[in-house]
Protein backbone atom coordinates (compact mmCIF):
# COMPACT_ATOMS: atom_id res chain seq x y z
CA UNK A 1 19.06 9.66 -22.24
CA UNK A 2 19.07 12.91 -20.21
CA UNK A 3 15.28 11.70 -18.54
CA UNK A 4 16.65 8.14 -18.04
CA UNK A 5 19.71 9.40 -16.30
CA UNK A 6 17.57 11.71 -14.29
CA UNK A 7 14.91 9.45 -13.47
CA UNK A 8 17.62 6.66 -12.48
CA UNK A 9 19.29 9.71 -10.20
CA UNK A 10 15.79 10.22 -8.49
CA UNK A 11 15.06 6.47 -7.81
CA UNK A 12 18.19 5.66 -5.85
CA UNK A 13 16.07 8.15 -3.37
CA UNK A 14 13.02 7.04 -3.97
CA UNK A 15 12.53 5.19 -0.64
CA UNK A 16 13.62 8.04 1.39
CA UNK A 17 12.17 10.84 -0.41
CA UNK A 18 8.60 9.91 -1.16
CA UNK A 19 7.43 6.36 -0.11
CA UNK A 20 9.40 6.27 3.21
CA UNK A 21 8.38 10.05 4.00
CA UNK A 22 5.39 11.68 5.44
CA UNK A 23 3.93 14.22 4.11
CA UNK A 24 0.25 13.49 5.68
CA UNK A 25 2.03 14.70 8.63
CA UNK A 26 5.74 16.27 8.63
CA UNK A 27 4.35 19.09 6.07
CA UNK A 28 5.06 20.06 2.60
CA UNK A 29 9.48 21.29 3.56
CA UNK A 30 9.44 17.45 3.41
CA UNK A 31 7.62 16.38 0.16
CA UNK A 32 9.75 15.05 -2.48
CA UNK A 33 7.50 17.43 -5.11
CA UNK A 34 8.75 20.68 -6.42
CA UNK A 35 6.66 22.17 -9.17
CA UNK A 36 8.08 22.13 -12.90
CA UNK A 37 6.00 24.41 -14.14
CA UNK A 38 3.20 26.59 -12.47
CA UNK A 39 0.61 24.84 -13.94
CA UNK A 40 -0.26 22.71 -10.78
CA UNK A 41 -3.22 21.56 -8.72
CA UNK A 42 -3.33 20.11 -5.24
CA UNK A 43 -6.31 18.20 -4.48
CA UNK A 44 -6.79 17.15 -0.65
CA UNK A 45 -9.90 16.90 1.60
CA UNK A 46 -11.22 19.73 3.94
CA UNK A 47 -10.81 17.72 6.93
CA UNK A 48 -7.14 16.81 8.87
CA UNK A 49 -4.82 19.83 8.22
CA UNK A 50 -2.18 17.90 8.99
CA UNK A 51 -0.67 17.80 6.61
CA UNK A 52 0.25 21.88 7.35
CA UNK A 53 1.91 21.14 10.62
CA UNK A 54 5.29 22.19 11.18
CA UNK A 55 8.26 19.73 11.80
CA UNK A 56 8.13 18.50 15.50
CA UNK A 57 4.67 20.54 16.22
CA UNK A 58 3.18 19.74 19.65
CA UNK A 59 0.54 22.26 20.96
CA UNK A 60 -2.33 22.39 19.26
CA UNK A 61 -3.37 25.52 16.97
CA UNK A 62 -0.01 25.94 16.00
CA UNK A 63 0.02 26.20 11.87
CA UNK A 64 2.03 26.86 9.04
CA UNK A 65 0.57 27.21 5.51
CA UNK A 66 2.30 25.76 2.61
CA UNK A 67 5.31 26.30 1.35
CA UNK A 68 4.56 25.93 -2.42
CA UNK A 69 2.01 28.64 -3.55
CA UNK A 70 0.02 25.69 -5.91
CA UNK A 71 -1.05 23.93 -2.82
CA UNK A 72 -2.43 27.09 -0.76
CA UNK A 73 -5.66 27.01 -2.58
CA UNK A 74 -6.57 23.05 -2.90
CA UNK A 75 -9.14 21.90 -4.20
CA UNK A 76 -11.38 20.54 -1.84
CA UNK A 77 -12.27 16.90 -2.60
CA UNK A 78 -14.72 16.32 0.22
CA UNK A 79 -17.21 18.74 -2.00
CA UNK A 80 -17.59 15.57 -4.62
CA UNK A 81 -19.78 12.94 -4.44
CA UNK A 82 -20.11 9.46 -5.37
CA UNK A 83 -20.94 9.65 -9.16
CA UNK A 84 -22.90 6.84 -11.24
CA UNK A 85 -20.39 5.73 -14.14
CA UNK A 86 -23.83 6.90 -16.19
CA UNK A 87 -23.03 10.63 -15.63
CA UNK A 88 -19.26 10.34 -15.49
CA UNK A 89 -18.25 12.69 -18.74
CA UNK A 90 -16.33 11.58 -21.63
CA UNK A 91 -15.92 8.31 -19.82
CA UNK A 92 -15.07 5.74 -22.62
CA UNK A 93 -17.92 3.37 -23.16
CA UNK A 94 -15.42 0.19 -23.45
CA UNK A 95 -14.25 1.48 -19.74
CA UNK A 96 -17.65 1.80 -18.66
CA UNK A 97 -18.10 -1.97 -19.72
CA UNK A 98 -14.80 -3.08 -17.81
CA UNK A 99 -15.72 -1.26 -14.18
CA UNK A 100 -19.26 -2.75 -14.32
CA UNK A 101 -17.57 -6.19 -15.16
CA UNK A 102 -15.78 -5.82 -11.46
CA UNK A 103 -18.57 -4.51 -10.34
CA UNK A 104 -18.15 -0.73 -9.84
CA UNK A 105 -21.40 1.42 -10.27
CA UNK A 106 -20.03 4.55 -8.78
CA UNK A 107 -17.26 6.36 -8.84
CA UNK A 108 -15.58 7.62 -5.13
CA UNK A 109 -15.08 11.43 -4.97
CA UNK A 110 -11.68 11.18 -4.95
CA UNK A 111 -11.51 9.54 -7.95
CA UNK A 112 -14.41 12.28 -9.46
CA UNK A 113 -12.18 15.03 -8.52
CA UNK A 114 -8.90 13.81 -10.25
CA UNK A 115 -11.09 12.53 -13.25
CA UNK A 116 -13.09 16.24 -13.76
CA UNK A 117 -9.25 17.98 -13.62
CA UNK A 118 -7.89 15.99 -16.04
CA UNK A 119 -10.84 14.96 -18.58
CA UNK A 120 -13.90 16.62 -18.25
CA UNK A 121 -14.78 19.25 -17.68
CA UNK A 122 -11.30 20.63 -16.71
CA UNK A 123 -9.24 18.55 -19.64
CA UNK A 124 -6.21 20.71 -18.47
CA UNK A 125 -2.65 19.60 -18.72
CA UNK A 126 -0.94 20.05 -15.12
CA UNK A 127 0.72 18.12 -12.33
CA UNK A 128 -1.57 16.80 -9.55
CA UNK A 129 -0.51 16.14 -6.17
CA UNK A 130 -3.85 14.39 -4.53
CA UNK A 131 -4.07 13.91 -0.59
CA UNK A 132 -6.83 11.54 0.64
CA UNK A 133 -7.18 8.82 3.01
CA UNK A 134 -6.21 5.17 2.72
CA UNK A 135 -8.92 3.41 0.65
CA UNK A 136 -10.43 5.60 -0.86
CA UNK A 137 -9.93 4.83 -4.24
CA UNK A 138 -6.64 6.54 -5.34
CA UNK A 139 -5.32 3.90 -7.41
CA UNK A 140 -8.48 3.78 -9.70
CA UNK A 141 -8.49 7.48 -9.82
CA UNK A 142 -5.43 7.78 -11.16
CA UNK A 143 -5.35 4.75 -13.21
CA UNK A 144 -9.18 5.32 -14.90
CA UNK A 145 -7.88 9.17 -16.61
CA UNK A 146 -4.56 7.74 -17.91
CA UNK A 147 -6.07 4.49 -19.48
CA UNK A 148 -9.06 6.79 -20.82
CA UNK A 149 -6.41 9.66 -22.84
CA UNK A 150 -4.15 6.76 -23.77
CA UNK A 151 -7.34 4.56 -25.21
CA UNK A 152 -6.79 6.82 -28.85
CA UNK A 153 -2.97 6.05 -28.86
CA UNK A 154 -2.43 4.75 -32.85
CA UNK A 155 1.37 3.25 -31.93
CA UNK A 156 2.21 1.51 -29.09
CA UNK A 157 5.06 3.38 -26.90
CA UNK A 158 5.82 3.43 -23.03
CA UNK A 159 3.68 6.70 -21.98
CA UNK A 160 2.79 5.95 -18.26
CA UNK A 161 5.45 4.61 -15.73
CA UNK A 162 3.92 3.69 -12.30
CA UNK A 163 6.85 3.71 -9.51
CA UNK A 164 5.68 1.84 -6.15
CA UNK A 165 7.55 0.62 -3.22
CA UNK A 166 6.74 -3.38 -3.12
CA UNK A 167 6.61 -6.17 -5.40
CA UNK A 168 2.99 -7.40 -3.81
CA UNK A 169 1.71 -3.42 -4.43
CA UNK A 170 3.33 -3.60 -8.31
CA UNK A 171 0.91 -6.72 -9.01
CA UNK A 172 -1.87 -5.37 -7.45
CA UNK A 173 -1.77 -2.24 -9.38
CA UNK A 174 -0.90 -3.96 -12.38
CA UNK A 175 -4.25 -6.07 -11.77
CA UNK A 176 -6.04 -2.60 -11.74
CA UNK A 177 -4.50 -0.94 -15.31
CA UNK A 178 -5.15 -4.86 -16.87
CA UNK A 179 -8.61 -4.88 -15.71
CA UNK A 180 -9.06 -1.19 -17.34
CA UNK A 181 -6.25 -1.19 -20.15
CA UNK A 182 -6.96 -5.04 -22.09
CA UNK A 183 -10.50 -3.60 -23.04
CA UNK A 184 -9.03 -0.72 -25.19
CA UNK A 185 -6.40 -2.18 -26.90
CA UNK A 186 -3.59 -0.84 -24.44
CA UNK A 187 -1.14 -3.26 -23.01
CA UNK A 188 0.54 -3.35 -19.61
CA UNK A 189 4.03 -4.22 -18.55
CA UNK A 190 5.50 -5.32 -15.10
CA UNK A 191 8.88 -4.79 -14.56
CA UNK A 192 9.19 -6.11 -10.62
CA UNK A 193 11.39 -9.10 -10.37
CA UNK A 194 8.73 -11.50 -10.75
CA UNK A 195 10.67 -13.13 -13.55
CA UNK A 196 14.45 -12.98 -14.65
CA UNK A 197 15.49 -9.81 -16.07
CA UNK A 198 15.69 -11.87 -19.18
CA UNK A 199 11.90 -12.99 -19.32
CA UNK A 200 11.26 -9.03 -18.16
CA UNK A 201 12.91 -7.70 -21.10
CA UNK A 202 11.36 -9.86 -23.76
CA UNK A 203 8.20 -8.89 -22.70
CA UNK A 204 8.82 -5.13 -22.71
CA UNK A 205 10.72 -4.51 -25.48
CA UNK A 206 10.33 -5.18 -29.31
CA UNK A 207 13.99 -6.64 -30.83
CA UNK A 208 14.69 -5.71 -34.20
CA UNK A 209 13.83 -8.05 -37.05
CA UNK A 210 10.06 -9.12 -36.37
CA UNK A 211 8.16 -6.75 -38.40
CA UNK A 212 9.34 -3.33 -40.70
CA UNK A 213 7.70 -0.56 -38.93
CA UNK A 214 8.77 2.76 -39.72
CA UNK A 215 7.87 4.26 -36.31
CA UNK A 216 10.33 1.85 -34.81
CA UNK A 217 13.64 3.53 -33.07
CA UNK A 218 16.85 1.74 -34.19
CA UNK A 219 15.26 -1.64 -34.86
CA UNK A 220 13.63 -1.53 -31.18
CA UNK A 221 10.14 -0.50 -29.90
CA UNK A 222 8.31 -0.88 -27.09
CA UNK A 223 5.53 -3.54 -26.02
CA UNK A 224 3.79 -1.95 -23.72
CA UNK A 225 1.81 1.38 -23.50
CA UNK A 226 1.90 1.49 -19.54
CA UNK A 227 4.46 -0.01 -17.38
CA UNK A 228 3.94 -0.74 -13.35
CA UNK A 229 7.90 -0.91 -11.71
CA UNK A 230 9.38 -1.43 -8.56
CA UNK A 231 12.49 1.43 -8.21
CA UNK A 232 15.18 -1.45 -8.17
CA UNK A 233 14.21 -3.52 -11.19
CA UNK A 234 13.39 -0.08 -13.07
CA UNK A 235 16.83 1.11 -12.39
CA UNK A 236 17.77 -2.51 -13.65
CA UNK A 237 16.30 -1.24 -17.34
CA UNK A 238 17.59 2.23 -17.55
CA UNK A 239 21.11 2.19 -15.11
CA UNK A 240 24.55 1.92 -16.26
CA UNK A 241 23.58 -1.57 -18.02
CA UNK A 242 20.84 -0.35 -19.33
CA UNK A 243 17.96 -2.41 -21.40
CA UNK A 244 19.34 -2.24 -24.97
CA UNK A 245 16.00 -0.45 -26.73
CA UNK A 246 14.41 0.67 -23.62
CA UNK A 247 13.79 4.11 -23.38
CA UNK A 248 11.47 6.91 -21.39
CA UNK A 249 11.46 9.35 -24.14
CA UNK A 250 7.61 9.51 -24.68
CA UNK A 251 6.62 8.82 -21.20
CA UNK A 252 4.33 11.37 -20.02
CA UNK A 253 2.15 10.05 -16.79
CA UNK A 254 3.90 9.47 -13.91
CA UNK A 255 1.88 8.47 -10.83
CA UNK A 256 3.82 8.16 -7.87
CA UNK A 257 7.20 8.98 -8.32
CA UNK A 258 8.70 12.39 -6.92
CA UNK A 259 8.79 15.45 -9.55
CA UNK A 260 11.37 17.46 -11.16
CA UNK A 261 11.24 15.58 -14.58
CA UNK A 262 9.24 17.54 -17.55
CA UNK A 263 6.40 15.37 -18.08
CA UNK A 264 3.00 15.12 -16.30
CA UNK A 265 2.88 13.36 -12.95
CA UNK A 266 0.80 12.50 -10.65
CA UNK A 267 1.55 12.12 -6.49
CA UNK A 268 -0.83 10.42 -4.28
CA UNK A 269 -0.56 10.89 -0.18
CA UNK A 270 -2.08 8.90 2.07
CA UNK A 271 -4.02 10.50 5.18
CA UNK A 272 -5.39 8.77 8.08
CA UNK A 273 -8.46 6.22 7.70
CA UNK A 274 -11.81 6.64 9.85
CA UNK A 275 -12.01 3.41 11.55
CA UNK A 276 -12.25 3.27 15.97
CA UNK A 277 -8.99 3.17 17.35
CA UNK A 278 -8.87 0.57 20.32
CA UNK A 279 -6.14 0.40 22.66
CA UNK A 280 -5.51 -2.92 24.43
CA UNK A 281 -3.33 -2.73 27.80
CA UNK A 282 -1.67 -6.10 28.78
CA UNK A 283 0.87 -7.50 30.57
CA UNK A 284 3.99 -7.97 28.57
CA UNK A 285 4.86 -11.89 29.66
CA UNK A 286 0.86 -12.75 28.84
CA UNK A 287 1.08 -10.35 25.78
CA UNK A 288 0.45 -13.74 23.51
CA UNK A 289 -2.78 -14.51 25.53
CA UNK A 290 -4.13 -11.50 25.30
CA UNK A 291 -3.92 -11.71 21.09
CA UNK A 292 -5.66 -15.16 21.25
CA UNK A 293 -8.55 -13.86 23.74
CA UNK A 294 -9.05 -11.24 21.46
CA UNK A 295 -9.30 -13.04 18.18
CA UNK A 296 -11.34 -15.62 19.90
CA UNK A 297 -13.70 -12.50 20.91
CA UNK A 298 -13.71 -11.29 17.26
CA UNK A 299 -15.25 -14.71 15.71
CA UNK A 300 -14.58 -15.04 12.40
CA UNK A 301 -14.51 -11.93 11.27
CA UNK A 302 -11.43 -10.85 8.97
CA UNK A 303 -8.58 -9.64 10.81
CA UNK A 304 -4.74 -8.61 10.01
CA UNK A 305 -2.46 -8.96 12.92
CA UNK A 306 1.05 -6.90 12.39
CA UNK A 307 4.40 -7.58 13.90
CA UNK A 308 7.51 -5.64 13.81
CA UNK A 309 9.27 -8.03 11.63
CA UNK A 310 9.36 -10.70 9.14
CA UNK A 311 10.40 -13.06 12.32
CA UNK A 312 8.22 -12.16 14.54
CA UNK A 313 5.67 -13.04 11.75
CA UNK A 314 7.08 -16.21 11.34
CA UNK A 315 6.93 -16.71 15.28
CA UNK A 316 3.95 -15.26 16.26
CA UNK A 317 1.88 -17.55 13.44
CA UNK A 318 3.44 -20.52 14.55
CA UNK A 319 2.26 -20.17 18.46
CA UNK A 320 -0.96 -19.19 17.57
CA UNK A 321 -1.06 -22.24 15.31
CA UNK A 322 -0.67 -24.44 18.51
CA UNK A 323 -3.93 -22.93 20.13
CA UNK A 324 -5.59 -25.91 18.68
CA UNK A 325 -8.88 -24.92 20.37
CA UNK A 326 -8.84 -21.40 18.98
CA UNK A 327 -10.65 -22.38 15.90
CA UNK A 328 -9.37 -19.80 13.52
CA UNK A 329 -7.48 -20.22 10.27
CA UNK A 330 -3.96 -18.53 10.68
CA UNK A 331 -1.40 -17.88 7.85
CA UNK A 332 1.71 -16.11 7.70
CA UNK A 333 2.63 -13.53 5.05
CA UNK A 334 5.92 -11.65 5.19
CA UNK A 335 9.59 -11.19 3.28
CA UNK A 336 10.88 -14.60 4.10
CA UNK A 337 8.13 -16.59 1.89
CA UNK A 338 8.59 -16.92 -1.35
CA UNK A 339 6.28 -14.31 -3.81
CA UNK A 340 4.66 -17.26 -5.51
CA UNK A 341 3.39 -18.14 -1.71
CA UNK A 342 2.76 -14.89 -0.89
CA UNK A 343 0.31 -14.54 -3.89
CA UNK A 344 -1.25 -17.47 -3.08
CA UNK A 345 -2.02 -16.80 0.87
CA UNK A 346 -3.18 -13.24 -0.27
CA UNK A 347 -5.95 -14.96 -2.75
CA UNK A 348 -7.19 -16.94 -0.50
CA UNK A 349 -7.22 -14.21 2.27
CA UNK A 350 -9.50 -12.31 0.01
CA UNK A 351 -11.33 -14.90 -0.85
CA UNK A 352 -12.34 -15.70 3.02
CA UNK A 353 -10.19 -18.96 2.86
CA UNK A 354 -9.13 -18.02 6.03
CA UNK A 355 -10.28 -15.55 8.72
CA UNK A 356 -6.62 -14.07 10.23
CA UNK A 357 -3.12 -13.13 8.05
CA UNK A 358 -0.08 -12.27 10.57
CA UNK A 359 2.28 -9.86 8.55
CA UNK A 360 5.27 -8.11 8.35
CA UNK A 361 5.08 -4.75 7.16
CA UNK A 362 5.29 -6.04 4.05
CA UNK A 363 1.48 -5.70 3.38
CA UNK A 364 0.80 -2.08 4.47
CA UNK A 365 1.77 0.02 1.40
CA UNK A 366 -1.29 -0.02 -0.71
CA UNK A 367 -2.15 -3.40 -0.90
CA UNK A 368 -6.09 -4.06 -0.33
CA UNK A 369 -7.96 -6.58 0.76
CA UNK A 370 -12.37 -6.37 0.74
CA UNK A 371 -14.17 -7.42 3.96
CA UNK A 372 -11.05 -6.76 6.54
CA UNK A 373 -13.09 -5.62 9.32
CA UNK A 374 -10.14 -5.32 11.89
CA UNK A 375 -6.42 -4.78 11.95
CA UNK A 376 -4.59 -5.60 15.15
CA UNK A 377 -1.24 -4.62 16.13
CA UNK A 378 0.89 -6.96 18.38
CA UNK A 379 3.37 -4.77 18.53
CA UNK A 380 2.86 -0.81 18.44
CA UNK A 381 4.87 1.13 15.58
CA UNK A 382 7.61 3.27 16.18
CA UNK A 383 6.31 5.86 13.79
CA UNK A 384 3.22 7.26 12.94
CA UNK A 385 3.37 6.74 8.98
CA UNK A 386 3.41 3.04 9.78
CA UNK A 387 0.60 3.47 12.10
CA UNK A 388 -1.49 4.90 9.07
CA UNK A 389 -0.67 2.68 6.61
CA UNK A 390 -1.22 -0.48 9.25
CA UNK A 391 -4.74 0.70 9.84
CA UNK A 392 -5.63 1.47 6.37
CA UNK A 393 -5.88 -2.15 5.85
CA UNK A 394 -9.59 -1.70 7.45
CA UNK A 395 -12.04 0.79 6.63
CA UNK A 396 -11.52 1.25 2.98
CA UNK A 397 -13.91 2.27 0.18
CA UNK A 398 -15.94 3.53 2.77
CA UNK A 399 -16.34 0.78 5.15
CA UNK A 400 -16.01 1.13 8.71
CA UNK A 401 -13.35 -0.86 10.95
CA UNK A 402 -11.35 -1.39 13.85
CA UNK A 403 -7.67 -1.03 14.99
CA UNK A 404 -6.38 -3.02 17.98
CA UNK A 405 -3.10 -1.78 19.55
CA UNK A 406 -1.93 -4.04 21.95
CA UNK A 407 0.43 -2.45 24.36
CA UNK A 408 1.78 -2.68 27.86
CA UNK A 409 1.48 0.41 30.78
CA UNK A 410 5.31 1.88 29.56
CA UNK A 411 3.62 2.51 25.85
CA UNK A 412 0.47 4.21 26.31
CA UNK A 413 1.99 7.79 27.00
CA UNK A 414 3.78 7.08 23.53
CA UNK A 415 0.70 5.54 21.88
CA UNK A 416 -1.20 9.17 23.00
CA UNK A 417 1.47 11.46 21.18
CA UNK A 418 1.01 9.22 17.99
CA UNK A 419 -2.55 9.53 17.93
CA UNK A 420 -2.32 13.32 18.31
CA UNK A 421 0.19 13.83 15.70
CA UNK A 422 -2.36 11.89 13.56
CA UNK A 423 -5.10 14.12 14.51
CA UNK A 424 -7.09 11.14 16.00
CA UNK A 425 -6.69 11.99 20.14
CA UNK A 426 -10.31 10.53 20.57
CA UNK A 427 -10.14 6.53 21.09
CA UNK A 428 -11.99 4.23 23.70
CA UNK A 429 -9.04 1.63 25.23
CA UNK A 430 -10.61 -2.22 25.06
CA UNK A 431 -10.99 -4.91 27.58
CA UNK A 432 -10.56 -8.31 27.51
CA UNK A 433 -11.45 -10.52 30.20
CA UNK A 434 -8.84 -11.83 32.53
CA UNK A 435 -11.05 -15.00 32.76
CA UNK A 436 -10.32 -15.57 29.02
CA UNK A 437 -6.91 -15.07 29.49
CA UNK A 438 -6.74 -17.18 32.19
CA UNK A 439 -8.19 -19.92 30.52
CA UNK A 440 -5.64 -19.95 28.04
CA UNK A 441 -2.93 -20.69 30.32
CA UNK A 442 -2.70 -24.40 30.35
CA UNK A 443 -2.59 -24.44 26.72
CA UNK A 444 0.43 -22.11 26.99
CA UNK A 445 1.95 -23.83 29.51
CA UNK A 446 2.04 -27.15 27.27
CA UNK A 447 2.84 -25.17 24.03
CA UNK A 448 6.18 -24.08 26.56
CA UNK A 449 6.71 -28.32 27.21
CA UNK A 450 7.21 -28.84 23.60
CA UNK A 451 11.09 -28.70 23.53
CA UNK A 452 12.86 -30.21 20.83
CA UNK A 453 15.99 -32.50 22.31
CA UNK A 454 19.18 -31.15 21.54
CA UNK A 455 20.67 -32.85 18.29
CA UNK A 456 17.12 -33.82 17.45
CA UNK A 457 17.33 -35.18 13.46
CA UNK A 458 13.59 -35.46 13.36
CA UNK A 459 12.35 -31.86 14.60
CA UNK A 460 13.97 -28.38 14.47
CA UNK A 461 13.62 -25.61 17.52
CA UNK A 462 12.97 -22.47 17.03
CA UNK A 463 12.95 -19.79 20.09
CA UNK A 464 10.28 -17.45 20.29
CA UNK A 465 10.72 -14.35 21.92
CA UNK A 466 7.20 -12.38 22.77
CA UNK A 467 7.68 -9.39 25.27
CA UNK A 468 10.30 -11.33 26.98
CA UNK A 469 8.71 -14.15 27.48
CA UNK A 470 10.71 -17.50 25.97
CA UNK A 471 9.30 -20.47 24.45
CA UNK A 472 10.51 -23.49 22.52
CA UNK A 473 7.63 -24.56 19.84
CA UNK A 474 8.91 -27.78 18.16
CA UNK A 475 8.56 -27.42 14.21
CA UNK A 476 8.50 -30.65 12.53
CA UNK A 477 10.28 -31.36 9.29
């Protein structure tokens, strides 16, 4: 009870000490991690020290080395290379069979690094805090050790907890352990608020009566060897009405979740992506225009465009929707759809349904998506941690990409200082032609004349708001 009540103390935080912070870039006073024992390895690559830089840091050459004496010495990932699952040690020859079945030959360095500290040939028994860019394979690397020393397990018992921020993330990375976990026998729970708490709890824990097993802990046991949580729901199970017969006792992986509980754990960071960074200067009232030009210049190539909120998503997918001769499938994917919806837009998106998905925020942390070759951003983040995450939707698994920022004359100075707190000052700034743009203006014009009357039973209005600009698009019922 003294690790639930700890872990539940840790994950009314959770937000704002790990997944909200940024340690790629604010430096190690801010990371959530403080070592519970000195056996400890920090894995990161040799390129982007950022990650040193001092709170507020401008001038370049200015440095600070770590704080905690484990992460002075990393170990530097960048000297790994893409293995062949042939000559991965140890690896388990029913995992073997499950990663070719998706169709993975290799294995990324990242994920060769974590898996020689913590099977073979290091086998050691240690915290690892890992610090490598956005797709590059840190779910799998993770995932692929625990599923591997868990494969011998004889009784089944919650032993790995996975903590992530979003409800989309917790189904993709429960899609990951499945794919790895079904072949050996091990069985994965989800415990996200995609069903009722009481649907969630059947399928997690064991009620007494069904079978006389002597391992079992007052009647209860667990039904799952791995669990994948959202903080809120997990705080559901193990908070002040806690799940009768759910417990953390033998837990001992914990990706993702800040330390200071006495089991193994395992922090990933994200650091910035290598994809061209393309700033697009418009004017704000033609901002709009400018987006369609470019996506018409882009073809159908695969494209995420991001807005600030879940309305603006909403709004901005709806205009674009009346470019009729645009040509481009357009869908909408943010907080105010329903999850079932949301599941299904992001299948098809990665299925190539559909060429262009305008979100919210809602779809940078972790989630990923093969083939995006360009992420756009309608409107430029406030912060540079959103900045990464936006643009690790493209390049990923060693791909290369593109990131539009679209932005008027007043942003660029800010736009510069983000890109040099990200270590990425070199970027070419892209044109579109103002003939392009100019030939979208009837179109917008019209798109303007669709005004709903007032008291109108048959359509509802909705007012967009784009850089000041306001328009009435009719929505019918």
């Amino acid at each position: 009870m003294v690790l639930e009540r700890c872990l539940c103390a840790s994950l009314s935080k959770v937000e704002e000490m790990h997944f909200e912070s940024s340690p790629c870039f604010e430096g190690p006073d801010n990371w959530a991690i403080e070592p519970t024992r000195i056996s400890q390895v920090y894995l990161k690559r040799k390129e982007g020290n950022g990650l040193f830089k001092k709170m507020g840091e401008e001038e370049e050459g200015q440095r600070s080395a770590p704080v905690l004496p484990w992460m002075r010495d990393p170990v530097d990932v960048t000297l790994c290379r893409q293995l062949p699952l042939r000559k991965v040690p140890f690896l388990n020859p029913r995992l073997k069979s499950a990663l070719e079945n998706i169709e993975i030959s290799n294995l990324f360095p990242v994920q060769v690094a974590v898996w020689q500290e913590t099977v073979g040939p290091g086998n050691f028994d240690r915290d690892l805090c890992i610090n490598s860019p956005t797709g590059s394979g840190k779910t799998l690397a993770y995932a692929l050790p625990i599923v591997h020393k868990l494969s011998t397990r004889a009784v089944t018992r919650l032993r790995a907890l996975v903590v992530v921020p979003t409800r989309d993330l917790a189904l993709q990375v429960k899609q990951v352990f499945d794919t790895l976990a079904l072949p050996v026998g091990l069985l994965v729970g989800l415990a996200a608020g995609q069903s009722s708490l009481k649907d969630e709890i059947s399928g997690l824990v064991q009620v007494p009566g069904y079978e006389d097993d002597p391992y079992v802990s007052h009647g209860f046991r667990s039904k799952v060897d791995i669990l994948v949580a959202t903080p809120g729901r997990l705080v559901d199970h193990i908070g002040t009405k806690a799940t009768t017969g759910f417990t953390l006792e033998h837990l001992y992986y914990l990706p993702d979740l800040p330390s200071g509980l006495e089991f193994k754990s395992c922090t990933c960071s994200r650091t910035y992506p290598a994809q061209t960074e393309l700033p697009l200067i418009c004017e704000r009232k033609v901002k709009p225009l400018y987006l369609v030009a470019l996506l018409k210049s882009l073809g159908e190539e695969k494209c995420i465009v991001f807005t600030k909120s879940v309305d603006s998503t909403h709004r901005l997918c709806k205009l674009l929707n009346c470019f009729g001769d645009l040509q481009i499938d357009i869908k909408e994917y943010s907080g105010l759809q329903h999850q079932r919806v949301r599941s299904k837009t992001l299948n098809e998106f990665r299925k190539g349904e559909f060429q262009v998905l305008v979100s919210s925020d809602a779809m940078t942390r972790g989630m990923d998506v093969e083939g995006v070759r360009n992420v756009i951003n309608y409107d430029m983040p406030k912060y540079i941690k959103t900045y990464v995450h936006r643009a690790g939707r493209t390049a990923r698994a060693g791909q290369t990409g593109r990131c539009f920022t679209l932005m008027s004359n007043d942003e660029i100075g800010r736009f510069k200082k983000m890109m040099k707190k990200a270590e990425a000052s070199a970027f070419q700034e892209h044109y579109v032609s103002s003939s392009l743009v100019e030939a979208l203006t009837s179109t917008y014009q019209s798109v303007k004349g669709r005004i709903a009357p007032v008291g109108s039973k048959q359509t509802s209005k909705v007012l967009e708001e784009f850089c000041g600009y306001h328009v009435l698009v009719t929505l019918e019922k």
